[in-house]
C-alpha atoms as a PDB file:
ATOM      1  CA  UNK A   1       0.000   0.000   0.000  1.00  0.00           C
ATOM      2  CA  UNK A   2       1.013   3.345  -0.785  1.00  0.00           C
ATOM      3  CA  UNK A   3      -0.004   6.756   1.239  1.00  0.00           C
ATOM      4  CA  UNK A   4       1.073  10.434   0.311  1.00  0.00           C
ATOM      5  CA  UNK A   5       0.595  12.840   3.530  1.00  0.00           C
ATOM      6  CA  UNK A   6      -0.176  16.674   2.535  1.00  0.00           C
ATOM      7  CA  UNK A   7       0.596  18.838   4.648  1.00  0.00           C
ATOM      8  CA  UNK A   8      -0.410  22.768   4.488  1.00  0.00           C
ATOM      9  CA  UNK A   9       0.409  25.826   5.652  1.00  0.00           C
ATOM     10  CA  UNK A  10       2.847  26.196   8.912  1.00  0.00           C
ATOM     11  CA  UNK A  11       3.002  22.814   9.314  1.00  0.00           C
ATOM     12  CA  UNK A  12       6.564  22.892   8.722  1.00  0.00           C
ATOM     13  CA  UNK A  13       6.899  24.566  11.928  1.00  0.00           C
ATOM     14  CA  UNK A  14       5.434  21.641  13.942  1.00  0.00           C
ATOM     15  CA  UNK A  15       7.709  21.371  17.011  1.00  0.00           C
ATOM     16  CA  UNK A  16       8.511  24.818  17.382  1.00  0.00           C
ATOM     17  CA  UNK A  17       5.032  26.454  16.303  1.00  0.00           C
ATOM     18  CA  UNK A  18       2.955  27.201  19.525  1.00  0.00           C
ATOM     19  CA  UNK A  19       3.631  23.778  21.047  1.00  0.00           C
ATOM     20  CA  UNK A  20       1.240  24.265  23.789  1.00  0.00           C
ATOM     21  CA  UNK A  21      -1.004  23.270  20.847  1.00  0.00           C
ATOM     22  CA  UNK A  22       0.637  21.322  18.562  1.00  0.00           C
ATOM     23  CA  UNK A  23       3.183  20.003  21.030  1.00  0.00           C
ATOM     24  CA  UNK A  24       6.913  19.759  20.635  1.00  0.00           C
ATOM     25  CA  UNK A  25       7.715  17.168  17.915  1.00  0.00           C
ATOM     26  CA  UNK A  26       8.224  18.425  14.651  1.00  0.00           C
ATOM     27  CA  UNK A  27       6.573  16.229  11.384  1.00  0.00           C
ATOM     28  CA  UNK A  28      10.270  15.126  10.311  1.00  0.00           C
ATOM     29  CA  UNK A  29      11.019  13.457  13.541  1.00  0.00           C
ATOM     30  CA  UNK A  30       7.610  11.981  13.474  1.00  0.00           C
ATOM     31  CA  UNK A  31       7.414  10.913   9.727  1.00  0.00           C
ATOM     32  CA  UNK A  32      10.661   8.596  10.518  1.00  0.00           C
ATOM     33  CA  UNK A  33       8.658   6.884  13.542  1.00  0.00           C
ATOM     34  CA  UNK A  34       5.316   6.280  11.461  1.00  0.00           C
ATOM     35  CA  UNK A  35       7.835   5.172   8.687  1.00  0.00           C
ATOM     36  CA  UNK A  36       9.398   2.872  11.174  1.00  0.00           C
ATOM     37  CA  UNK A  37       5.774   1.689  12.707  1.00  0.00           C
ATOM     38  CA  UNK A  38       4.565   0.735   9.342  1.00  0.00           C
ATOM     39  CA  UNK A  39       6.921   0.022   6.849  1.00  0.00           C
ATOM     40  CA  UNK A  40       6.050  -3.423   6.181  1.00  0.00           C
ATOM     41  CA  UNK A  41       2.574  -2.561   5.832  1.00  0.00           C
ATOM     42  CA  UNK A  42       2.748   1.184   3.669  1.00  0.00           C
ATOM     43  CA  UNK A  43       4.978   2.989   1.938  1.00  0.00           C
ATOM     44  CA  UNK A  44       4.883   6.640   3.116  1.00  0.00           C
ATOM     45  CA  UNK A  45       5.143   9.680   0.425  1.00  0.00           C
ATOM     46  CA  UNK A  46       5.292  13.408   2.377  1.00  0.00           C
ATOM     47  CA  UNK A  47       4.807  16.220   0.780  1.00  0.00           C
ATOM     48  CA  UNK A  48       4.534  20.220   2.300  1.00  0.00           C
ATOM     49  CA  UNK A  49       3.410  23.300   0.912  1.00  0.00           C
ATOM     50  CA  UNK A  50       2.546  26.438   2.301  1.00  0.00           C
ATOM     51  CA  UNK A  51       1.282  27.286  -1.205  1.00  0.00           C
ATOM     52  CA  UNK A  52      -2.324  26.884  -2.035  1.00  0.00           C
ATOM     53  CA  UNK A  53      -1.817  26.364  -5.396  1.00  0.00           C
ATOM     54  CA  UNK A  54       0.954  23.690  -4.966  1.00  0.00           C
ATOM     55  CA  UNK A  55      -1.278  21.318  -2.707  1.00  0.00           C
ATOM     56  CA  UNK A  56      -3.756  21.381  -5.715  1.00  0.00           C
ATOM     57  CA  UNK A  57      -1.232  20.320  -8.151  1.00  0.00           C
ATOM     58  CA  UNK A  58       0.006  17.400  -5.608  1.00  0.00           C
ATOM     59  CA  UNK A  59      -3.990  16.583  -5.240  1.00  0.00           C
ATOM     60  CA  UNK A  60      -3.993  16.597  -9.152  1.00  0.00           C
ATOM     61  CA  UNK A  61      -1.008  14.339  -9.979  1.00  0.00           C
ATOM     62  CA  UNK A  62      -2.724  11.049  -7.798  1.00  0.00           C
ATOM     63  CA  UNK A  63      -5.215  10.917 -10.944  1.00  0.00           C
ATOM     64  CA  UNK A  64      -2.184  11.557 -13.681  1.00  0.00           C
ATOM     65  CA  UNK A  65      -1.584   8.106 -15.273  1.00  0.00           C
ATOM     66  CA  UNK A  66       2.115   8.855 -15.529  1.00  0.00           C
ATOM     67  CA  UNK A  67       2.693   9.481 -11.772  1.00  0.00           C
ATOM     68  CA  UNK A  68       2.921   6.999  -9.285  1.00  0.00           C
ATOM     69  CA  UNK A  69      -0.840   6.086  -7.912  1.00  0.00           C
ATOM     70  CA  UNK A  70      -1.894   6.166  -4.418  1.00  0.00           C
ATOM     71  CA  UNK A  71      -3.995   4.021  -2.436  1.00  0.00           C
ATOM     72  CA  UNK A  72      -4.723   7.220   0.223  1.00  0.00           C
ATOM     73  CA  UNK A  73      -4.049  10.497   0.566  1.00  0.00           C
ATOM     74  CA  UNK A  74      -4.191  11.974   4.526  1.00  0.00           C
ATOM     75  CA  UNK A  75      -4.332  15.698   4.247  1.00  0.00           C
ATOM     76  CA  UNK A  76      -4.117  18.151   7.095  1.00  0.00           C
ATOM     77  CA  UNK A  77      -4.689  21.607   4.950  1.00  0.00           C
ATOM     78  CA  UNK A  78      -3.482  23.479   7.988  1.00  0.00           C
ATOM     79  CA  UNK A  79      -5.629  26.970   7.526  1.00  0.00           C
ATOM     80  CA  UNK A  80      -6.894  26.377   4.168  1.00  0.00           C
ATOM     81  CA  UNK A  81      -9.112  23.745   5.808  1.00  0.00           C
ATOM     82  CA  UNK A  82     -10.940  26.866   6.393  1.00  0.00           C
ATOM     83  CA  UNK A  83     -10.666  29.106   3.499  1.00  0.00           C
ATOM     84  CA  UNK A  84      -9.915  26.831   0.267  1.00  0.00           C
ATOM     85  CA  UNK A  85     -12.791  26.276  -1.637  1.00  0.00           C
ATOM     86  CA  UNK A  86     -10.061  25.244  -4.502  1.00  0.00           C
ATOM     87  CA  UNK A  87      -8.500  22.749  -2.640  1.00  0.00           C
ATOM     88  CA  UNK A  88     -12.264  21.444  -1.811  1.00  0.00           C
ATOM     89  CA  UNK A  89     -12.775  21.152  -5.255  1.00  0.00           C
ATOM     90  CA  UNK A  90      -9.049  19.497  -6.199  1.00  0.00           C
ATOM     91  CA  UNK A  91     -10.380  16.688  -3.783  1.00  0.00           C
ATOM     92  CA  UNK A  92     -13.953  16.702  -5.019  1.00  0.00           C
ATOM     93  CA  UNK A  93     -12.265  16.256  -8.806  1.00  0.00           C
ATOM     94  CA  UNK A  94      -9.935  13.461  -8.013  1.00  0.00           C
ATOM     95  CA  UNK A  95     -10.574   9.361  -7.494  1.00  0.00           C
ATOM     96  CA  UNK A  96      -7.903   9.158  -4.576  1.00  0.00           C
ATOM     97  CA  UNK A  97      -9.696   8.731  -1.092  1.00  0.00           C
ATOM     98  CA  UNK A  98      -8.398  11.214   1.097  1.00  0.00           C
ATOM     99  CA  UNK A  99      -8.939  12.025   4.981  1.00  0.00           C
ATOM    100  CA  UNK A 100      -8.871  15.038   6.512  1.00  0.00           C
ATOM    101  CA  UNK A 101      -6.357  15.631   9.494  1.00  0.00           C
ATOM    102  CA  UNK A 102      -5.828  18.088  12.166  1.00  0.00           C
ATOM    103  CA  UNK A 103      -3.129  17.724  15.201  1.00  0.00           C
ATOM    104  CA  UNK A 104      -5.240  20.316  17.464  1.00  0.00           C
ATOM    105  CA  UNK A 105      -8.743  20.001  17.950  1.00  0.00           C
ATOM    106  CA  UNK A 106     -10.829  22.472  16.188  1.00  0.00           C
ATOM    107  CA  UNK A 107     -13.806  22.956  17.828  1.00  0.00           C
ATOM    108  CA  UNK A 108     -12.447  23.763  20.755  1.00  0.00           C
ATOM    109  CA  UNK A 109     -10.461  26.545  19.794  1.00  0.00           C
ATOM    110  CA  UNK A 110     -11.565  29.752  17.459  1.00  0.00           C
ATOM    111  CA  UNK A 111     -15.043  29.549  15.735  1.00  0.00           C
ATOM    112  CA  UNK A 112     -13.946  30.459  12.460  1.00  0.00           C
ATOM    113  CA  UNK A 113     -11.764  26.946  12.067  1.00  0.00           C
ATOM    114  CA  UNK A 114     -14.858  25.257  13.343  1.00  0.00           C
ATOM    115  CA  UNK A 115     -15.951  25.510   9.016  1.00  0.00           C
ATOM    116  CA  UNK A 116     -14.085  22.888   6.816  1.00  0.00           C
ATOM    117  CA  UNK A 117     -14.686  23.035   3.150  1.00  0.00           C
ATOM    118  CA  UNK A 118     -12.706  19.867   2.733  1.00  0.00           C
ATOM    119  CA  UNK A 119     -15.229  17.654   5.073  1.00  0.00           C
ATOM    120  CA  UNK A 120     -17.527  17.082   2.394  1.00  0.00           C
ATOM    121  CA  UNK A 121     -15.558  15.507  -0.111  1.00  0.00           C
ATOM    122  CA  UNK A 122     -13.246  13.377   2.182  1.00  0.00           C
ATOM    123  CA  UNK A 123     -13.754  10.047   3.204  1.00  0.00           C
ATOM    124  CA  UNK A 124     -13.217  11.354   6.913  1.00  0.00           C
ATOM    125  CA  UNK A 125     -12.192  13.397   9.213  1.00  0.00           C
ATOM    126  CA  UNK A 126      -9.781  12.574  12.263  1.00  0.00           C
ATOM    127  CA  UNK A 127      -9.363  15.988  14.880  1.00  0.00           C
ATOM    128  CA  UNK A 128      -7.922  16.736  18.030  1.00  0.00           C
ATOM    129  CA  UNK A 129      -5.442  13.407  18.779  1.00  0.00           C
ATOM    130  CA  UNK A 130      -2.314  14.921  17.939  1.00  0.00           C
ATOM    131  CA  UNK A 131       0.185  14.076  15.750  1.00  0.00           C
ATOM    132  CA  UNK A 132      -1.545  10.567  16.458  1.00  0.00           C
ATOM    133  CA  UNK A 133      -3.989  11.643  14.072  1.00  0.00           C
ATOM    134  CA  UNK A 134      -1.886  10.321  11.136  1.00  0.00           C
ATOM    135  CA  UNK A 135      -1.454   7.306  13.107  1.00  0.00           C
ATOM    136  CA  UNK A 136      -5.257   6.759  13.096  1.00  0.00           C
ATOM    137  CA  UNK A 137      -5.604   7.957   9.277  1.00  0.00           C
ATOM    138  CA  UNK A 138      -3.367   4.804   8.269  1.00  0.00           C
ATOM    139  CA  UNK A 139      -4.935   2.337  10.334  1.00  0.00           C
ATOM    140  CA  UNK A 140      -8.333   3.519   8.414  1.00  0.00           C
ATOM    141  CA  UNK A 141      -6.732   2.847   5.193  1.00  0.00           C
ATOM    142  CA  UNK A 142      -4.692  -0.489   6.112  1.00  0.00           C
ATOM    143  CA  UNK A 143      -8.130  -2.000   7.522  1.00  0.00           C
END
């Protein structure tokens, strides 16, 4: 099985960025562990963008015939969760299931994240568990 993780906006910053919230280990150091934790089961693809328009052309690319396929996509669009109608409709226009990640839990922090245009057009979302999030958005697409 093979899984490309998307992640948006700031998201680079994870271990640094307000770790009160998003706690103190940053994605790299936690992309070896998952890779560790599953590699007999999935092969792991990352990709990060703080550009809108990039993410959409990654989204894009799992339906080009000449690019590698992917059995799942896990995307945590960082802000644009909440303001990307274009990424909503990159997901919408592609055959790729994808779920919809966040580390913090939205709806218990500022109303205006409690809107996700993505929702609708993912298979799921998982919110609020951490970076354990991911962790859960594999085991839905290895069961």
């Amino acid at each position: 099985m093979k899984l490309l993780i998307i992640n948006g906006p700031n998201l680079n910053l994870l271990g640094s960025r307000e770790p009160n919230i998003y706690g103190s280990t940053g994605f790299d150091t936690y992309l070896e562990m998952l890779q560790g934790s599953y590699k007999s089961m999935v092969e792991l693809v990352y990709f990060q963008s703080n550009v809108e328009g990039e993410i959409i052309n990654k989204l894009h690319e799992t339906n080009d015939k000449n690019k590698p396929k992917f059995d799942g996509i896990i995307l945590n669009a960082g802000a644009y969760t909440h303001t990307s109608i274009a990424i909503a409709d990159a997901i919408a226009a592609i055959e790729t299931k994808v779920v919809e990640v966040h580390v913090s839990n939205v709806f218990a922090r500022e109303e205006f994240r409690h809107v996700s245009f993505m929702s609708k057009n993912c298979v799921g979302s998982i919110i609020g568990f951490g970076l354990r999030s991911y962790d859960l958005a594999i085991d839905y697409f290895l069961k």
